[in-house]
PDB file of N, CA and C in Angstrom:
ATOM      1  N   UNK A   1     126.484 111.238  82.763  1.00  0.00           N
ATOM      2  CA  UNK A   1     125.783 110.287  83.591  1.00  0.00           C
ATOM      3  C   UNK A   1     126.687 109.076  83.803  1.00  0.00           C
ATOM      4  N   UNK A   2     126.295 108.155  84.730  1.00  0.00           N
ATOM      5  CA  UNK A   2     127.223 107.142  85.349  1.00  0.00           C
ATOM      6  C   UNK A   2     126.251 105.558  85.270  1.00  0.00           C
ATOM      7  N   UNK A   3     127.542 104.576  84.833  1.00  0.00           N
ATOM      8  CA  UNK A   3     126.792 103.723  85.122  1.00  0.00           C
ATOM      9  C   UNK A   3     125.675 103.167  86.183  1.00  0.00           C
ATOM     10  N   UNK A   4     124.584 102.585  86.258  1.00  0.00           N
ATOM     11  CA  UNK A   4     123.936 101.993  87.160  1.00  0.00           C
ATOM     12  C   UNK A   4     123.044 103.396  87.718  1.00  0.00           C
ATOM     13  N   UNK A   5     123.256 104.459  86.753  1.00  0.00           N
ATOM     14  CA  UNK A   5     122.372 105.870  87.558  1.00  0.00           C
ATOM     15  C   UNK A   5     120.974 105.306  86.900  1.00  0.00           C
ATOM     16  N   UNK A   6     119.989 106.264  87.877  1.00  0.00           N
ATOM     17  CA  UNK A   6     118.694 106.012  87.229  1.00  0.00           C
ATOM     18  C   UNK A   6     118.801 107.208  86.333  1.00  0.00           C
ATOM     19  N   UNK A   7     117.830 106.980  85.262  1.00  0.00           N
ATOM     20  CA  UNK A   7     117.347 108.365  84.445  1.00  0.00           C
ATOM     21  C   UNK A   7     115.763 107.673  83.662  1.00  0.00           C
ATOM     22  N   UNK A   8     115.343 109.292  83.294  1.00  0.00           N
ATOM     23  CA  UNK A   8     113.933 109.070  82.938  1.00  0.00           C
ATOM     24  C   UNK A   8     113.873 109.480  81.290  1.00  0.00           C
ATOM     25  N   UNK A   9     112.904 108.725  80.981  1.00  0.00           N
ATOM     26  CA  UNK A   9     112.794 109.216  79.405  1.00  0.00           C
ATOM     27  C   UNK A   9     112.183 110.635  79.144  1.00  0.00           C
ATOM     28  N   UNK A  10     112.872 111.248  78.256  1.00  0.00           N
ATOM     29  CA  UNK A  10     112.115 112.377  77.837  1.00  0.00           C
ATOM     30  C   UNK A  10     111.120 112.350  76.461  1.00  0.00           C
ATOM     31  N   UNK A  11     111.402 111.278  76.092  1.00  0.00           N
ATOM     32  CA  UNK A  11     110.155 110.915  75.253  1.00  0.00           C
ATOM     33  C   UNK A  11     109.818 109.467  74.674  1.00  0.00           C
ATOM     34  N   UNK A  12     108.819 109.100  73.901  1.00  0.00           N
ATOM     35  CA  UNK A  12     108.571 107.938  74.193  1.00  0.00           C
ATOM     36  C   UNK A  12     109.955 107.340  72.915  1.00  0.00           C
ATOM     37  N   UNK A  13     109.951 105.398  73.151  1.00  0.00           N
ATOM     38  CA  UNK A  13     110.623 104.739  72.525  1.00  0.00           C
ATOM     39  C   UNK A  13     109.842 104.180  71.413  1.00  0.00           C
ATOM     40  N   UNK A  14     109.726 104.393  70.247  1.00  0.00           N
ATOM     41  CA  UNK A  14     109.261 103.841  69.349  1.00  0.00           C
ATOM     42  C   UNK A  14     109.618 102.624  69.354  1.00  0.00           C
ATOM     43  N   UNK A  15     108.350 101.553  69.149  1.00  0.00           N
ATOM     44  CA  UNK A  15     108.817 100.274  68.804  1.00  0.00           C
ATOM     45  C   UNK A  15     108.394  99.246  70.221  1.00  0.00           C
ATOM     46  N   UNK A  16     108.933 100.158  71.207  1.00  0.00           N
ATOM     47  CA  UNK A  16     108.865  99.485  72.308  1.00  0.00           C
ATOM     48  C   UNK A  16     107.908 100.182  73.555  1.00  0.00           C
ATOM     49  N   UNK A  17     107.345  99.312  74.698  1.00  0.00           N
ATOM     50  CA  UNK A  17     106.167  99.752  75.340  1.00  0.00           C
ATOM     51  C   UNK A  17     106.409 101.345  76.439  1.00  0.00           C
ATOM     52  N   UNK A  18     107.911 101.746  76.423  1.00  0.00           N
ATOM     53  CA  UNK A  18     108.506 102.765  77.316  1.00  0.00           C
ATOM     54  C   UNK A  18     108.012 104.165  76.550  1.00  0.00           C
ATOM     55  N   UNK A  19     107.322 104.594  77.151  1.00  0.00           N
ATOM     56  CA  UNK A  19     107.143 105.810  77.017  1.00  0.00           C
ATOM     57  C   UNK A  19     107.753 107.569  78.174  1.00  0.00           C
ATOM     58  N   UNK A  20     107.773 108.358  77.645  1.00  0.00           N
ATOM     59  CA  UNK A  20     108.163 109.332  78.461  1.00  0.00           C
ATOM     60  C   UNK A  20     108.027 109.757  79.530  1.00  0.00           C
ATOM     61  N   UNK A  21     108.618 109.719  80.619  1.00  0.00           N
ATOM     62  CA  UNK A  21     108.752 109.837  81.735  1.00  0.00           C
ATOM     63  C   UNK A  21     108.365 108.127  82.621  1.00  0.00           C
ATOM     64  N   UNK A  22     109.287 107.396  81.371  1.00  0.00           N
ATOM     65  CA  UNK A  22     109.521 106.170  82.412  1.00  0.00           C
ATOM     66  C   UNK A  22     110.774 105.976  83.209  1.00  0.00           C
ATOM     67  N   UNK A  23     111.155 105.613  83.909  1.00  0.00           N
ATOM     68  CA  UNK A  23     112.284 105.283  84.585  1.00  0.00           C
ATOM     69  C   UNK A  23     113.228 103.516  84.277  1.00  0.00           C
ATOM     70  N   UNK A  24     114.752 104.360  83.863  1.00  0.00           N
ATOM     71  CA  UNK A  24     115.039 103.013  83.827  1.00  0.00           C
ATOM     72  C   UNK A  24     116.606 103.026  84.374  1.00  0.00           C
ATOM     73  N   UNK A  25     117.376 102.405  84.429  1.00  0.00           N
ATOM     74  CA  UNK A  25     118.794 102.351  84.846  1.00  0.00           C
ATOM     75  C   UNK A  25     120.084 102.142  83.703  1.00  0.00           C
ATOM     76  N   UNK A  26     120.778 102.691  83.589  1.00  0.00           N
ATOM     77  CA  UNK A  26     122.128 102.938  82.821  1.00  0.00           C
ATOM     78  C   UNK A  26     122.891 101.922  83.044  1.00  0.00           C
ATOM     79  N   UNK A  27     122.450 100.602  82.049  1.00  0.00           N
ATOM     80  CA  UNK A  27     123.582  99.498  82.300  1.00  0.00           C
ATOM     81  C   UNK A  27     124.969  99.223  81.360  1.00  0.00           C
ATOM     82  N   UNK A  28     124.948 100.085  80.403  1.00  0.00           N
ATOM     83  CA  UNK A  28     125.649 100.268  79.756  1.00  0.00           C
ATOM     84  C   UNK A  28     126.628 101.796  78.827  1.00  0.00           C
ATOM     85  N   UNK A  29     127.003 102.364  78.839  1.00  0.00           N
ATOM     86  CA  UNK A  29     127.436 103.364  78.410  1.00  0.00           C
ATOM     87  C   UNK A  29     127.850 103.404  77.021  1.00  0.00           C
ATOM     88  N   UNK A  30     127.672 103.977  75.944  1.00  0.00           N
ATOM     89  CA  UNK A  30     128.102 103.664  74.767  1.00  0.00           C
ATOM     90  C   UNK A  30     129.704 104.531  74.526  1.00  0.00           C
ATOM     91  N   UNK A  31     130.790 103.907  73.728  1.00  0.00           N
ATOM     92  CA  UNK A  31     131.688 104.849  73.600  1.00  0.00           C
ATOM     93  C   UNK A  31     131.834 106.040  72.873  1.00  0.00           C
ATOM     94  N   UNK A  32     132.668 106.583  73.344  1.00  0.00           N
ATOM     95  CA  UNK A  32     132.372 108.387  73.139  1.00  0.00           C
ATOM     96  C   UNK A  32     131.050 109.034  73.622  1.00  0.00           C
ATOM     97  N   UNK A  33     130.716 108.375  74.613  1.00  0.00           N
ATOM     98  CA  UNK A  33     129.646 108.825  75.190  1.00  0.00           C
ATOM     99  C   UNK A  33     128.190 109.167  74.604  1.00  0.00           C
ATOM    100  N   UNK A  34     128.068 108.540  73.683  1.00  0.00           N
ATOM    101  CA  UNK A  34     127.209 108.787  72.310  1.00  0.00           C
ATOM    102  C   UNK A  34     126.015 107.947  72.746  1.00  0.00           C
ATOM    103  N   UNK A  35     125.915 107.848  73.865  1.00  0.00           N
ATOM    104  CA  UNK A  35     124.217 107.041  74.122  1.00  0.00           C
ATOM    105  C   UNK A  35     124.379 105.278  75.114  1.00  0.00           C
ATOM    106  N   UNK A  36     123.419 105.316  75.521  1.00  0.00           N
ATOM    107  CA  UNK A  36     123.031 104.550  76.596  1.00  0.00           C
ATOM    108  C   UNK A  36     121.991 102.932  76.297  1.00  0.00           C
ATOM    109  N   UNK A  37     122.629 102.217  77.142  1.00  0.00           N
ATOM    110  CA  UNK A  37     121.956 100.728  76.695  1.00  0.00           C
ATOM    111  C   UNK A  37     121.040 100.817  78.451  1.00  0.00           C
ATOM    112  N   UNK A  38     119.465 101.115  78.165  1.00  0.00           N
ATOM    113  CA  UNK A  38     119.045 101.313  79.613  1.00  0.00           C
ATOM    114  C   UNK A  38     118.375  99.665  79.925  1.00  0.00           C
ATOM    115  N   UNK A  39     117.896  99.470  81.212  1.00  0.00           N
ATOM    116  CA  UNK A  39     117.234  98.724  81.383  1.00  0.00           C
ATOM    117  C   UNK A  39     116.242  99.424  82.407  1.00  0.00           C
ATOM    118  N   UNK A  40     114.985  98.792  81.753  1.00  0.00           N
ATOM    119  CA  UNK A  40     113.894  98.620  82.644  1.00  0.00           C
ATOM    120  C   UNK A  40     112.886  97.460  83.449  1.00  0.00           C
ATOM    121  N   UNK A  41     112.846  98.458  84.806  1.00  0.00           N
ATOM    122  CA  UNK A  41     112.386  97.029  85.291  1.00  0.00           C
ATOM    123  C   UNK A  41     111.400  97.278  86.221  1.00  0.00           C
ATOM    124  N   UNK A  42     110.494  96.177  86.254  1.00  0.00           N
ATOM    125  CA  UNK A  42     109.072  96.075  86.992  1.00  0.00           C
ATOM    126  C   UNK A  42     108.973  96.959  88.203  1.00  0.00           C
ATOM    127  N   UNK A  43     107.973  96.827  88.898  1.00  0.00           N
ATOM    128  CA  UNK A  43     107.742  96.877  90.377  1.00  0.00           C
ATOM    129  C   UNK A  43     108.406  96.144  90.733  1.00  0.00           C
ATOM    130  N   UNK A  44     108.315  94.802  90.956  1.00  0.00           N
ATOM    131  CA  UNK A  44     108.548  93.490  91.809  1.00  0.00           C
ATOM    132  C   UNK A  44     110.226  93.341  91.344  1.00  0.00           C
ATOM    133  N   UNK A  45     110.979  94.278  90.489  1.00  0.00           N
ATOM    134  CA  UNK A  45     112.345  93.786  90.190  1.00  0.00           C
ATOM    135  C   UNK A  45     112.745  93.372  89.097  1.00  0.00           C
ATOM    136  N   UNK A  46     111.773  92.989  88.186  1.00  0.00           N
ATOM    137  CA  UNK A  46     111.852  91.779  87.160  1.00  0.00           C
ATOM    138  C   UNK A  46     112.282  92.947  86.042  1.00  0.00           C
ATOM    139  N   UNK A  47     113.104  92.391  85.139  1.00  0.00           N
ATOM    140  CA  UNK A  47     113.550  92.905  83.618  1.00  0.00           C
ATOM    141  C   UNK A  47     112.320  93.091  82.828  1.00  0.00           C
ATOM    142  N   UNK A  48     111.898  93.968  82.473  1.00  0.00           N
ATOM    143  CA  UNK A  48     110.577  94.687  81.469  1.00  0.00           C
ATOM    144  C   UNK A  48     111.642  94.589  80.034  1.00  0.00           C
ATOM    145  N   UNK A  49     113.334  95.002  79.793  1.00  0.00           N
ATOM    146  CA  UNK A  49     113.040  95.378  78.680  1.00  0.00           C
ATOM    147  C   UNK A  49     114.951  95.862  78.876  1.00  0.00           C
ATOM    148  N   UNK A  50     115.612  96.067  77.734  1.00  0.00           N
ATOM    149  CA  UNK A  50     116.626  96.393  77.808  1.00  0.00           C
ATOM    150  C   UNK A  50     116.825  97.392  76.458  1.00  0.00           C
ATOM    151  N   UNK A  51     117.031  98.572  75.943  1.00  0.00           N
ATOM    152  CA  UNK A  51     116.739  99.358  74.869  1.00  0.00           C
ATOM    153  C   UNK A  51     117.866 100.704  74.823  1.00  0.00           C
ATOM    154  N   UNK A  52     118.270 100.599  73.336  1.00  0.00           N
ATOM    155  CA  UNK A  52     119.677 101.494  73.633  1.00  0.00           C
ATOM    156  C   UNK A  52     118.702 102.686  72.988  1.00  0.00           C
ATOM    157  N   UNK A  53     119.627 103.818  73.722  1.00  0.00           N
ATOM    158  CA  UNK A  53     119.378 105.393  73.459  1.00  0.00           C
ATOM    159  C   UNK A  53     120.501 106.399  73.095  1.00  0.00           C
ATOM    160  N   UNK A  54     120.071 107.214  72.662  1.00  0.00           N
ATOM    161  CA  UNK A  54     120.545 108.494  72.748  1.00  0.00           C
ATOM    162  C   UNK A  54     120.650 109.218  73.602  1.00  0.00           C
ATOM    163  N   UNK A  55     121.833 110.025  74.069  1.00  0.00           N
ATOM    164  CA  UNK A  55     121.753 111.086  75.591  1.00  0.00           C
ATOM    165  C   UNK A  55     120.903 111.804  75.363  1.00  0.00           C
ATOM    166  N   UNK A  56     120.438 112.223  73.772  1.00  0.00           N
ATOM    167  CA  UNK A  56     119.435 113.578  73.981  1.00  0.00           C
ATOM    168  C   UNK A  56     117.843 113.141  75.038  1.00  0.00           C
ATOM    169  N   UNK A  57     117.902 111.458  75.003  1.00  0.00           N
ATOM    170  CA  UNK A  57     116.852 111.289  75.161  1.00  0.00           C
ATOM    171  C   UNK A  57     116.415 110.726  76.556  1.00  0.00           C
ATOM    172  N   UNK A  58     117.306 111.296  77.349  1.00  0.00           N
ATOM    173  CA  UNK A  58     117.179 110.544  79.074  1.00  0.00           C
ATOM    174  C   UNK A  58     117.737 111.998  79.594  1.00  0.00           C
ATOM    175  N   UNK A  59     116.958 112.028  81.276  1.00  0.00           N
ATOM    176  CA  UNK A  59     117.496 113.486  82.006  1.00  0.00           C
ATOM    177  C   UNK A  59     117.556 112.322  83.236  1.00  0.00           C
ATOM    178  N   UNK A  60     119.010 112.679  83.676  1.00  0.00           N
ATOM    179  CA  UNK A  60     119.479 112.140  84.874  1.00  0.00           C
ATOM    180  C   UNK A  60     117.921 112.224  85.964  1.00  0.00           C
ATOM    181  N   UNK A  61     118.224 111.345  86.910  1.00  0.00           N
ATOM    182  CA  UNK A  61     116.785 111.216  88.219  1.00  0.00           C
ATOM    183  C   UNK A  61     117.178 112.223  89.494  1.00  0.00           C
ATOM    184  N   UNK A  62     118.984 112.111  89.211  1.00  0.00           N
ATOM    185  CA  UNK A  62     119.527 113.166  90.509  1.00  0.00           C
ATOM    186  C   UNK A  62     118.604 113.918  91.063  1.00  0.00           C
ATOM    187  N   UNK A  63     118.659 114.315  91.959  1.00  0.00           N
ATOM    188  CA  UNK A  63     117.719 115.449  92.341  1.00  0.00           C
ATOM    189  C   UNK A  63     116.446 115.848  92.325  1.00  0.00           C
ATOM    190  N   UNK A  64     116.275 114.887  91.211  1.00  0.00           N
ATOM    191  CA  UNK A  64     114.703 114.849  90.951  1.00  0.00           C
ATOM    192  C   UNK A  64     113.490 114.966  92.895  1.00  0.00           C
ATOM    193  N   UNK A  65     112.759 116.169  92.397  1.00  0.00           N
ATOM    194  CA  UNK A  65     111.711 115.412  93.247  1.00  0.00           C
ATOM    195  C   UNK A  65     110.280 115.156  93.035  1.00  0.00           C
ATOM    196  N   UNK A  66     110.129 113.950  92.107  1.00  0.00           N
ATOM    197  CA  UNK A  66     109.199 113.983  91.253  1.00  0.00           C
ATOM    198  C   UNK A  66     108.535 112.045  91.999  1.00  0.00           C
ATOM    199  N   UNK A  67     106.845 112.788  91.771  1.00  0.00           N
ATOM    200  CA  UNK A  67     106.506 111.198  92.294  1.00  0.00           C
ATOM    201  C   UNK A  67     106.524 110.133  91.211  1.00  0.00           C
ATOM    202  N   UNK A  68     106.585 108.875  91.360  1.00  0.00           N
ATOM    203  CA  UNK A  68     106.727 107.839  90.093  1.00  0.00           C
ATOM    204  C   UNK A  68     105.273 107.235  90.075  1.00  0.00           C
ATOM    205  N   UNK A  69     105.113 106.689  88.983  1.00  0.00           N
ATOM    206  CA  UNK A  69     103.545 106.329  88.836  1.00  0.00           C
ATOM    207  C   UNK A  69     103.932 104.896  87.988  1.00  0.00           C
ATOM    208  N   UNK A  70     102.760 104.196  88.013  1.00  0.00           N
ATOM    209  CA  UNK A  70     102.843 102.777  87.768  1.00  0.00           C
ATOM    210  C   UNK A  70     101.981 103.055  86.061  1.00  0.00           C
ATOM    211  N   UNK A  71     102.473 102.270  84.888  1.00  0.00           N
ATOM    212  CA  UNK A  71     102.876 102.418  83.632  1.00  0.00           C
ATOM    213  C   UNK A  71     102.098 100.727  83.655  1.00  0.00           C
ATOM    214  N   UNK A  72     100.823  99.570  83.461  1.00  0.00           N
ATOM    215  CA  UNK A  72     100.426  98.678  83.116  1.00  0.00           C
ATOM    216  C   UNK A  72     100.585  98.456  81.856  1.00  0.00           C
ATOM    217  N   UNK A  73     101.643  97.175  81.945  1.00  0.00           N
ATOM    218  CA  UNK A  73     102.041  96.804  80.517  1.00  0.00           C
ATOM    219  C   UNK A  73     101.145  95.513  79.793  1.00  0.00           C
ATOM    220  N   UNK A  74     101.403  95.544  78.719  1.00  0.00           N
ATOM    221  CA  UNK A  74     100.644  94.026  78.366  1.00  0.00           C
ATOM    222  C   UNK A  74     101.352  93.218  78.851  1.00  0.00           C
ATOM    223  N   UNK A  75     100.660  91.857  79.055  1.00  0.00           N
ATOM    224  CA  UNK A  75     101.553  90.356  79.785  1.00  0.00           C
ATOM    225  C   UNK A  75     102.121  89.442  78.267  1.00  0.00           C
TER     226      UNK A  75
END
């Protein structure tokens, strides 16, 4: 995967409000390719959240043709 790609969770993030099959963006790459610093972000644009991963745990959005659904977080 490439920086700035979208990808979706394949399962939820403990700890934090992202659960599986959220969508977030690849702002960081870890070295040796060993996992991902994603960010997520609102409807309106805004930063929800920034949370590092594991590759096992994101599937690229490429190709995807899947509809997205709105995820109400606490304020």
């Amino acid at each position: 995967m490439e920086l700035f790609e979208r990808v979706v969770l394949l399962e939820d993030l403990p700890g934090t409000p992202f659960i599986k099959g959220d969508v977030a963006t690849i702002v960081e790459i870890y070295p040796d390719n060993d996992g991902y610093e994603l960010e997520f972000f609102a409807v309106d644009g805004s930063t929800l959240g920034v949370e590092p991963v594991t590759i096992d745990k994101v599937m690229s959005c490429k190709g995807l043709k899947s509809v997205l659904h709105i995820q109400n977080l606490a304020a």
